[in-house]
N, C-alpha and C. Protein backbone atom coordinates (compact mmCIF):
# COMPACT_ATOMS: atom_id res chain seq x y z
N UNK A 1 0.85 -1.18 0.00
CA UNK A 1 0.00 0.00 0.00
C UNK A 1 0.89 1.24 0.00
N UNK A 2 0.91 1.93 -0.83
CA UNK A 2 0.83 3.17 -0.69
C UNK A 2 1.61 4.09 0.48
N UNK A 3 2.24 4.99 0.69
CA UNK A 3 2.13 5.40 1.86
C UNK A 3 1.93 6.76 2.63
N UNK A 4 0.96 7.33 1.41
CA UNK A 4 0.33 7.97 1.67
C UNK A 4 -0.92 8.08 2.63
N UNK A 5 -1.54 6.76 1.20
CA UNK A 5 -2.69 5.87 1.54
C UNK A 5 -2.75 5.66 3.39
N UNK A 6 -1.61 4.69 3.87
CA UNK A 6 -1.26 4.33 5.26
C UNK A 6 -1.72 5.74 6.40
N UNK A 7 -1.02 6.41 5.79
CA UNK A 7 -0.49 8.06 6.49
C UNK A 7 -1.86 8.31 6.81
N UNK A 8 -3.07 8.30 5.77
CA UNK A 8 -4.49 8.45 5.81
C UNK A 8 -5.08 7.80 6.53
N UNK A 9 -5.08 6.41 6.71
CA UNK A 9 -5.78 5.42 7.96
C UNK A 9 -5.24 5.92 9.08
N UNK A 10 -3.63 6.10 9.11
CA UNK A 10 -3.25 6.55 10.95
C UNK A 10 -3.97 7.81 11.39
N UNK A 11 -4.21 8.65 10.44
CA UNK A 11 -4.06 9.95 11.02
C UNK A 11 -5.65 9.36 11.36
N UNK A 12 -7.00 8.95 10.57
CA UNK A 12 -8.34 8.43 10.90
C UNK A 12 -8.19 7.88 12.09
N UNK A 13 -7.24 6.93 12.37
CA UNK A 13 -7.27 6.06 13.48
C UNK A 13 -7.00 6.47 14.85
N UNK A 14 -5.93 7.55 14.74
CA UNK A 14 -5.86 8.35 15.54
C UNK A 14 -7.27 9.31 16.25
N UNK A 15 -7.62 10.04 15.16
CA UNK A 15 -8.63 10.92 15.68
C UNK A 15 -9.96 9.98 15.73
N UNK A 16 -10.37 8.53 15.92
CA UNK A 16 -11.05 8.09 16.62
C UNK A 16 -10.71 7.51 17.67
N UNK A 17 -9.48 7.68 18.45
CA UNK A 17 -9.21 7.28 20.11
C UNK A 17 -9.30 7.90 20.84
N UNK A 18 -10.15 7.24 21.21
CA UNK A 18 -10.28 7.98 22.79
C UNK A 18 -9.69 7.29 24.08
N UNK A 19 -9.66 6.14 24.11
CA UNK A 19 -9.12 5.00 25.00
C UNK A 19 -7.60 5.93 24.99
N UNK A 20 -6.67 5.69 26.38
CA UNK A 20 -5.69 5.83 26.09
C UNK A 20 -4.31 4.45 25.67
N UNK A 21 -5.13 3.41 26.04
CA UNK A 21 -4.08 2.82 25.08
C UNK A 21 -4.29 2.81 23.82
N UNK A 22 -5.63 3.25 23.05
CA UNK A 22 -5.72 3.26 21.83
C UNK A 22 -4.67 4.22 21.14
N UNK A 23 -4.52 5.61 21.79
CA UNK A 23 -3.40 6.92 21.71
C UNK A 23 -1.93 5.90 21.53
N UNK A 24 -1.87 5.33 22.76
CA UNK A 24 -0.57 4.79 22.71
C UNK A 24 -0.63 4.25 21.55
N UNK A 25 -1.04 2.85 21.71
CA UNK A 25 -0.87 1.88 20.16
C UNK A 25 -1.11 2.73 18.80
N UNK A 26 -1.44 4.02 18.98
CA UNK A 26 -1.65 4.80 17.43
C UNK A 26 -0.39 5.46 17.40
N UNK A 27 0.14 5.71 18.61
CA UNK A 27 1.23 6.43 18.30
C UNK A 27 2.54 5.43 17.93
N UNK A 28 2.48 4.26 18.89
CA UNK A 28 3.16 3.63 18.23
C UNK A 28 3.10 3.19 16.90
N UNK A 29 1.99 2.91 16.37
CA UNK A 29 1.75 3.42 15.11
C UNK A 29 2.59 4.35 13.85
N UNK A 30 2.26 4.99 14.31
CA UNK A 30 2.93 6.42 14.08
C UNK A 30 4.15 5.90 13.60
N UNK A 31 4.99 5.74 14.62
CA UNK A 31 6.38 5.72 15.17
C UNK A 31 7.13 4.38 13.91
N UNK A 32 6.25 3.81 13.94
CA UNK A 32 6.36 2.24 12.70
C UNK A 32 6.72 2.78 11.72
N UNK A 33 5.36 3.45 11.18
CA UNK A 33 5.24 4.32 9.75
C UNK A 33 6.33 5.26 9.54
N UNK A 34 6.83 6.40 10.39
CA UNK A 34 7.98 7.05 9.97
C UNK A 34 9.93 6.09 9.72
N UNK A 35 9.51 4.50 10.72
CA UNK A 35 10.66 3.81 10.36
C UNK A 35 10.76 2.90 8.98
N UNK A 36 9.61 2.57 8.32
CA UNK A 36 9.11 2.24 7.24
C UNK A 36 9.85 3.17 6.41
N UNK A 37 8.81 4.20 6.44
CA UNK A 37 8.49 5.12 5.40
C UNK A 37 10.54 5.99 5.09
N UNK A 38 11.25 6.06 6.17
CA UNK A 38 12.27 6.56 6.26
C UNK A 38 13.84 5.35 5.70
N UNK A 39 12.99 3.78 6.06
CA UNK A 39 13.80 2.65 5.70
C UNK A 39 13.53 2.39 3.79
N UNK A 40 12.50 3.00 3.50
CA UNK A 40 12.20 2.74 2.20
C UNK A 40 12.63 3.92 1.38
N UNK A 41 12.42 5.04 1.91
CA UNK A 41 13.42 6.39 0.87
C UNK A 41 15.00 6.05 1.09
N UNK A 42 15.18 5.59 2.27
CA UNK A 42 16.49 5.31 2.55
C UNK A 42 17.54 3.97 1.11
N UNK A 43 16.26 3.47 0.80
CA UNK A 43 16.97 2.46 -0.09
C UNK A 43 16.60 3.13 -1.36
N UNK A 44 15.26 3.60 -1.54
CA UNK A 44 15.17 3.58 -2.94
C UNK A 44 14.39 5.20 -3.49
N UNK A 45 14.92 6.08 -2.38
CA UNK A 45 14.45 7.41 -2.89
C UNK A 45 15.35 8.41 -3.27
N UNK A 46 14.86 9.49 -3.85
CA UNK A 46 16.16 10.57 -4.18
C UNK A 46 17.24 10.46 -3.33
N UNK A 47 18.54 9.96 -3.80
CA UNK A 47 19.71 10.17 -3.27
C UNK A 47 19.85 11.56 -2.30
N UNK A 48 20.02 12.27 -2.10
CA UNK A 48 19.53 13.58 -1.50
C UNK A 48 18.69 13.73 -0.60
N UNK A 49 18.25 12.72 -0.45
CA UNK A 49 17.36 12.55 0.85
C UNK A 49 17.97 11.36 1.64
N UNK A 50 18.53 10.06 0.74
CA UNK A 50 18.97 8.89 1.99
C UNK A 50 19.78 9.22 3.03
N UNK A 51 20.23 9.80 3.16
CA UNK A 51 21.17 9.93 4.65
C UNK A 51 19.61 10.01 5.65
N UNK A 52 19.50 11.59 5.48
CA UNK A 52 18.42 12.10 6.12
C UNK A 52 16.83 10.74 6.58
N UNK A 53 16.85 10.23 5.26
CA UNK A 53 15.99 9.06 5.66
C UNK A 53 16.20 7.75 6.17
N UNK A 54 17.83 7.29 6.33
CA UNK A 54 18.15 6.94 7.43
C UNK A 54 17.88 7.01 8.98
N UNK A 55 18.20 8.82 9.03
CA UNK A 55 17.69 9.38 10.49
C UNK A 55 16.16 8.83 10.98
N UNK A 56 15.53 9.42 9.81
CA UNK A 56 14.37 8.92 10.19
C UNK A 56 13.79 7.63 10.03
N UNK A 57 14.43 6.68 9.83
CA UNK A 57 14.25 5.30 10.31
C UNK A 57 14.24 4.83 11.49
N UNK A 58 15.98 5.46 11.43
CA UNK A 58 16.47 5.42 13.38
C UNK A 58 15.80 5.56 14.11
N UNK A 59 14.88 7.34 13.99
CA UNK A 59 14.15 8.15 14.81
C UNK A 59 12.71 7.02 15.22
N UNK A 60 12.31 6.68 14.14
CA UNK A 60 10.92 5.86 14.23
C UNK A 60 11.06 4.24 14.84
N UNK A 61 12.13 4.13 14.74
CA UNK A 61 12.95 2.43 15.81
C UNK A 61 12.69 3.24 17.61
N UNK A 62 13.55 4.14 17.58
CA UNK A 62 13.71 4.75 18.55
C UNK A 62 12.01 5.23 19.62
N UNK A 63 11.32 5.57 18.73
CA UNK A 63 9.83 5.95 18.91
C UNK A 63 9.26 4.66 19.63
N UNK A 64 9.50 3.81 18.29
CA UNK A 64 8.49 2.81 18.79
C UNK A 64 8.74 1.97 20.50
N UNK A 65 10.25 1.98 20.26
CA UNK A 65 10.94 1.28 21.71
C UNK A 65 10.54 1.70 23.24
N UNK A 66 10.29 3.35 23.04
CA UNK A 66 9.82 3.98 24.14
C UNK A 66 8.56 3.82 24.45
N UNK A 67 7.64 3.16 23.68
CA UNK A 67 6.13 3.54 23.91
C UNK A 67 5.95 1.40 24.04
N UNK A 68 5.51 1.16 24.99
CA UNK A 68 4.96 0.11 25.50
C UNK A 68 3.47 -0.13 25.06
N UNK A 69 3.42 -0.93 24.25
CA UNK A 69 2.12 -1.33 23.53
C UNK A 69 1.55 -3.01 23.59
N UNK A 70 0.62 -2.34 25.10
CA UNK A 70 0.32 -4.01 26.13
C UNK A 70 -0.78 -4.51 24.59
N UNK A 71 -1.30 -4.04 23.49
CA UNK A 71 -1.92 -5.09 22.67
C UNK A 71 -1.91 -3.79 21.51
N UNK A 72 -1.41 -4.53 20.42
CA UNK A 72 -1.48 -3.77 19.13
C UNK A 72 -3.38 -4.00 18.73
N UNK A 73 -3.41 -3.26 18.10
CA UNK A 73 -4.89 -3.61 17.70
C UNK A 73 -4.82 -4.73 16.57
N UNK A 74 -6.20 -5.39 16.55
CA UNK A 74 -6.37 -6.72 15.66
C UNK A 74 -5.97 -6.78 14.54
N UNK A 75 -5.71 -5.55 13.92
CA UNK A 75 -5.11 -5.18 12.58
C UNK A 75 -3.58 -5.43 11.95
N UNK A 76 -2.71 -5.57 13.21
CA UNK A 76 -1.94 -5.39 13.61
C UNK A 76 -0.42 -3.89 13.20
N UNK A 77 0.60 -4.38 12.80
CA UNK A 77 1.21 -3.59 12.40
C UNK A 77 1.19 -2.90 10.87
N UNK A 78 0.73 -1.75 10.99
CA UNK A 78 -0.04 -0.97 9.62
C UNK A 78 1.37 -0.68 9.02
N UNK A 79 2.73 -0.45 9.20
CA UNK A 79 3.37 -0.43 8.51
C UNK A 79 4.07 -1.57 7.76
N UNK A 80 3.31 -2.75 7.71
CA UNK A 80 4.00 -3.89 7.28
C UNK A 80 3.24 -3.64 6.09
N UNK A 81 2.02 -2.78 5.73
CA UNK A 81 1.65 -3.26 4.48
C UNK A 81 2.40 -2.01 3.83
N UNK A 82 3.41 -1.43 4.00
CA UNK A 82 3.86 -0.35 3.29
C UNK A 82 4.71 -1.15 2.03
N UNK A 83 4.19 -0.53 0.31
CA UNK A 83 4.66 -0.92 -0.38
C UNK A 83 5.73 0.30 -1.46
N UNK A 84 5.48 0.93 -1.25
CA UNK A 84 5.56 2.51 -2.15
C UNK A 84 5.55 3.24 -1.66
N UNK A 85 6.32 4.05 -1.86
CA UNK A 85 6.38 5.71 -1.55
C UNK A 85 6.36 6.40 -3.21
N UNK A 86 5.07 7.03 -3.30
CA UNK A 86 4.71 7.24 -4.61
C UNK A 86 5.38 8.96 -5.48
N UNK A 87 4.76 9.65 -3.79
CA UNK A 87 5.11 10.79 -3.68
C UNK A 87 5.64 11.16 -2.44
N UNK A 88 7.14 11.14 -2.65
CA UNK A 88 8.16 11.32 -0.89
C UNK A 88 7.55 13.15 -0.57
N UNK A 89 7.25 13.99 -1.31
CA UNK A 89 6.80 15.44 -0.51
C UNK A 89 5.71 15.13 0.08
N UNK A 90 4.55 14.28 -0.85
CA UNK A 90 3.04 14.11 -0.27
C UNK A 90 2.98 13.35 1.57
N UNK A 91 4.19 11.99 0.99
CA UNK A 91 4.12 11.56 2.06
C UNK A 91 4.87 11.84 3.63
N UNK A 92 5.87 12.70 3.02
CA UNK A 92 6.60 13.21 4.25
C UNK A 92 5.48 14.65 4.62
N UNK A 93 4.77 15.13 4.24
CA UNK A 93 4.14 16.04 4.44
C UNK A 93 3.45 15.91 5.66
N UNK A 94 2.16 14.91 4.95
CA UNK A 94 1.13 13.47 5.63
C UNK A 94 1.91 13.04 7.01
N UNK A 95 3.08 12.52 6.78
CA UNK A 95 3.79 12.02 7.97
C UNK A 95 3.89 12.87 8.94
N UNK A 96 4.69 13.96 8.43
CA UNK A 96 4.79 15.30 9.54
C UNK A 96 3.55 15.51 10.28
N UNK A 97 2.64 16.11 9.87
CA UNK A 97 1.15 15.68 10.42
C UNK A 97 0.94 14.77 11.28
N UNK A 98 0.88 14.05 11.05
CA UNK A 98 0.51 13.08 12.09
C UNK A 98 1.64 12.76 12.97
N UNK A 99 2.67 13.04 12.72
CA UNK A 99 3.56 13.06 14.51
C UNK A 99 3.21 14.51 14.79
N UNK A 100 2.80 15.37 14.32
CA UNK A 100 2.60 16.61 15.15
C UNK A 100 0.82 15.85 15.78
N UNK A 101 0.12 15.40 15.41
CA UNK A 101 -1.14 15.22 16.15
C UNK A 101 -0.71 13.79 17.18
N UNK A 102 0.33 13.41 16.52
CA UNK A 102 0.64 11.94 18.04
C UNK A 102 1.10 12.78 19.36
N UNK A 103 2.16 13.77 19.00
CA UNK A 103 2.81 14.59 20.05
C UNK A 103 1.23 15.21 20.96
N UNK A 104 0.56 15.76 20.30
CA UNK A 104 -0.58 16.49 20.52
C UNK A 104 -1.09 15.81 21.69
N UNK A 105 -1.61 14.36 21.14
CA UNK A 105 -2.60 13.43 21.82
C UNK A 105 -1.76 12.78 23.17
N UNK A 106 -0.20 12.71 23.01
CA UNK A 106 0.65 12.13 24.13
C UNK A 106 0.72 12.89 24.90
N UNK A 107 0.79 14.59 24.72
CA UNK A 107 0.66 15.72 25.52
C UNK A 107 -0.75 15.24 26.59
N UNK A 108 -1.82 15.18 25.89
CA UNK A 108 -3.28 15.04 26.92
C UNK A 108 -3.56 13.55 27.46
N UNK A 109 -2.30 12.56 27.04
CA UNK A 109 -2.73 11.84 27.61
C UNK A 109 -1.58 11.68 29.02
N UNK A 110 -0.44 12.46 28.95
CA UNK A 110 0.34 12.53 29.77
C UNK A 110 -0.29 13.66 30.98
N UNK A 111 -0.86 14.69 30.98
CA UNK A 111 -1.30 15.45 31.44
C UNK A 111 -2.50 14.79 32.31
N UNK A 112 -3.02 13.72 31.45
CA UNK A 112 -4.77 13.70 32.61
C UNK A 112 -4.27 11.97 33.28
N UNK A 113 -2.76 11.47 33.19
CA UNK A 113 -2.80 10.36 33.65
C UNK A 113 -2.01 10.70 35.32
N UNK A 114 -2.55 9.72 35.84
CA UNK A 114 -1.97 9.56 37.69
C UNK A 114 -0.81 8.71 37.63
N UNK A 115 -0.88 7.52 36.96
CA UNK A 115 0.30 6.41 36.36
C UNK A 115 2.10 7.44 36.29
N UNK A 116 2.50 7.04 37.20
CA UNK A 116 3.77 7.72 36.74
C UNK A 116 4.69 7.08 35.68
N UNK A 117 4.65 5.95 35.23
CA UNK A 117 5.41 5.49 34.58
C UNK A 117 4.73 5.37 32.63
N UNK A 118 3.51 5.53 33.09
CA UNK A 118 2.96 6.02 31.64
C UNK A 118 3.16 7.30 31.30
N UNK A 119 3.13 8.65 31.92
CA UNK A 119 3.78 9.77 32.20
C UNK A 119 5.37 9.98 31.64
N UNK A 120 6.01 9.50 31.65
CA UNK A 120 7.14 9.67 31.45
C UNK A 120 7.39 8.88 30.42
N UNK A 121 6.44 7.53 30.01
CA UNK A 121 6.62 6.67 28.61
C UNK A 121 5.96 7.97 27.66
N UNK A 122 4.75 8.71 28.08
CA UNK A 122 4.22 9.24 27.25
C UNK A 122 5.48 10.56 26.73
N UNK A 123 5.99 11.25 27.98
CA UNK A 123 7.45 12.34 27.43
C UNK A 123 8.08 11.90 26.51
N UNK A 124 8.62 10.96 27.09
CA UNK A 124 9.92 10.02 25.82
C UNK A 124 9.31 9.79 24.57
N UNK A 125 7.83 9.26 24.66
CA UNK A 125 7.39 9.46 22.85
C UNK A 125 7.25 10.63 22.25
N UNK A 126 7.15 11.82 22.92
CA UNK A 126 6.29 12.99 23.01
C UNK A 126 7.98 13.28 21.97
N UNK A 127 9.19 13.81 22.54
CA UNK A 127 10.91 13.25 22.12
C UNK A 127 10.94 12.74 21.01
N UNK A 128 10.26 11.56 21.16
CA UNK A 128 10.62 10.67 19.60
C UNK A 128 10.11 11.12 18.37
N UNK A 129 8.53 11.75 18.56
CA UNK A 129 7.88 11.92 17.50
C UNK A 129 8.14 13.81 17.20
N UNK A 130 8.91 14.39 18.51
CA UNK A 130 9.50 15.47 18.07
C UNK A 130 10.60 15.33 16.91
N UNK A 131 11.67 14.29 16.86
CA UNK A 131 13.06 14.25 16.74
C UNK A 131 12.41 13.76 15.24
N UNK A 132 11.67 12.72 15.31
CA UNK A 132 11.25 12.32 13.54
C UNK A 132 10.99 13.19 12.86
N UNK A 133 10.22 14.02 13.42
CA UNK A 133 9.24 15.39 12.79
C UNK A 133 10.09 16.18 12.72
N UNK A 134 11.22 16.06 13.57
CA UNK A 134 12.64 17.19 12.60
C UNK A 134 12.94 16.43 11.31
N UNK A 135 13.57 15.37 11.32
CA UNK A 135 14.07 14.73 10.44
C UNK A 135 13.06 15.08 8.59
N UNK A 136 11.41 14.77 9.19
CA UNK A 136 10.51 14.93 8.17
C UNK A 136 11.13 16.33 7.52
N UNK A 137 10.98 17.53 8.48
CA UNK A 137 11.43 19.03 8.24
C UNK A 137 12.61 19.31 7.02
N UNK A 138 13.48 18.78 7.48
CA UNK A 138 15.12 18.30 6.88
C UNK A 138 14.59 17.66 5.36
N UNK A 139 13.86 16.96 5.51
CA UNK A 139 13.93 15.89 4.21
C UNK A 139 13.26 16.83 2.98
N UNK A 140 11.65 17.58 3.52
CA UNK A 140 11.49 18.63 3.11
C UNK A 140 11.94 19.59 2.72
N UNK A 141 12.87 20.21 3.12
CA UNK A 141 13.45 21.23 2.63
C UNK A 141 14.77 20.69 1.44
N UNK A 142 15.32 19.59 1.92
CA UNK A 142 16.00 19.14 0.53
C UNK A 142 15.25 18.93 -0.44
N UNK A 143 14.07 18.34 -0.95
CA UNK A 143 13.00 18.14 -1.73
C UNK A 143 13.09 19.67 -2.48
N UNK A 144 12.79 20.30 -1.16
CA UNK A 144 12.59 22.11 -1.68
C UNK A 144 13.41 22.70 -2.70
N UNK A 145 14.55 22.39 -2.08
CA UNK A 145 15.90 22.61 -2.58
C UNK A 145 16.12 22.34 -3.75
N UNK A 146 16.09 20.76 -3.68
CA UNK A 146 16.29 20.41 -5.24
C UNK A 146 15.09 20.74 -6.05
N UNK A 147 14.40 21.00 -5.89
CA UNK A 147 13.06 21.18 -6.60
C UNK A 147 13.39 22.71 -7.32
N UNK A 148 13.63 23.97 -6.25
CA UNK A 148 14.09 25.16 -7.04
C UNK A 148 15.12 24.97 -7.80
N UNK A 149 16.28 24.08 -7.31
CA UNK A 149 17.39 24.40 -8.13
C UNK A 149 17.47 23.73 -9.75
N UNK A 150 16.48 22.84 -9.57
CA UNK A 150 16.29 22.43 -10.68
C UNK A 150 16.11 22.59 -11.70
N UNK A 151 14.76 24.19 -11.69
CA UNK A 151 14.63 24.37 -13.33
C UNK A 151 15.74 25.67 -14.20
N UNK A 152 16.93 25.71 -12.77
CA UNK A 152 17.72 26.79 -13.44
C UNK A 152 18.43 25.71 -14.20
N UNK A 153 18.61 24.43 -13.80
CA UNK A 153 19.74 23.48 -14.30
C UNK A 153 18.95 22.83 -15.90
N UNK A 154 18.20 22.46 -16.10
CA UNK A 154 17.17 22.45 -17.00
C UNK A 154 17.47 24.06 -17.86
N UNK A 155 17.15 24.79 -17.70
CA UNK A 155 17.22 26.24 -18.50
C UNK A 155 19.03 26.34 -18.76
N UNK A 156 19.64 26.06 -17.91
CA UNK A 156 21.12 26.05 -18.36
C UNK A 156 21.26 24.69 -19.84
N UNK A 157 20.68 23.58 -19.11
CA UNK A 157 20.86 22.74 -19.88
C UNK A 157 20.21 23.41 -21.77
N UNK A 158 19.22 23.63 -21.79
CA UNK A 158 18.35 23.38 -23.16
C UNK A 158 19.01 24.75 -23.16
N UNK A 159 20.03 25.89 -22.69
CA UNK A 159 20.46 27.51 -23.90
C UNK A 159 21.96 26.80 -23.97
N UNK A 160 22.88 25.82 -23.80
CA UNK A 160 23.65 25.40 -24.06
C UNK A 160 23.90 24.92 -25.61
N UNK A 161 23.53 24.43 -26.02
CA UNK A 161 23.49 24.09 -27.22
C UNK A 161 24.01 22.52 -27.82
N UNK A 162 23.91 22.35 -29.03
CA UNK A 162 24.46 21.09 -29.15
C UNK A 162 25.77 20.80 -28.60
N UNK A 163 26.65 20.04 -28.22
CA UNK A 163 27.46 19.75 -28.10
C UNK A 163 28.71 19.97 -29.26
């Protein structure tokens, strides 16, 4: 699938939890999808981005490790059906998004819990899905980058002339 497509079910799946382990297991969620999505530009996306999508592989290993997920939902792990990255701006976009709404939801669920040790699992994700959501930032702006610099190189290319 897609992983855009994916990006679209989490962010749905997300904004129907209310349970807080549902938050958790979405964020871990989350946290899957950016190591996916960052392990797959990493092999087979614009050169210019693999380092950077390395990071964010790391970042989303790192995510998932901190967040304790006593039962994935029946569905199980949504980033296993990741097949494509069709469009790396669409989907790092999508992605960004939704670790800014996981951070969001770990914020209120850290805030209204008594549990001290969910409290402080919830910080450390709150960290993880900050540090990816840089990485997303980074990957973006190279995209950017090469994207402007491009049609001067194109316009250099075609007033050059035959060889």
């Amino acid at each position: 699938m897609d992983a855009v497509r994916l990006l679209k079910v989490s962010q749905h799946a997300l904004a129907q939890s209310r349970a807080v382990l549902d938050i958790v297991a979405e964020a871990w969620q989350a946290q899957a999808l950016a190591q996916a999505i960052g392990g797959h530009l990493a092999a087979t996306g614009p050169p210019e981005l693999r380092g950077e999508a390395r990071g964010l592989s790391e970042a989303g290993s790192r995510g998932c490790a901190v967040l304790d997920h006593p039962g994935l939902r029946r569905d199980g792990v949504r980033a296993a059906q990741l097949s494509e990255v069709t469009d790396a701006a669409s989907a790092l976009t999508s992605l960004g998004a939704l670790l800014g709404d996981v951070a969001m939801a770990l914020v209120s669920v850290a805030c209204a819990t008594d549990e001290e040790g969910l409290y402080w699992q919830c910080i450390e994700a709150i960290d993880a899905a900050d540090e990816s959501s840089d990485r997303v930032r980074g990957m973006l702006r190279r995209l950017t980058l090469r994207d402007r610099d491009r049609p001067a190189e194109v316009l250099r290319d075609s007033t050059a002339g035959p060889p």
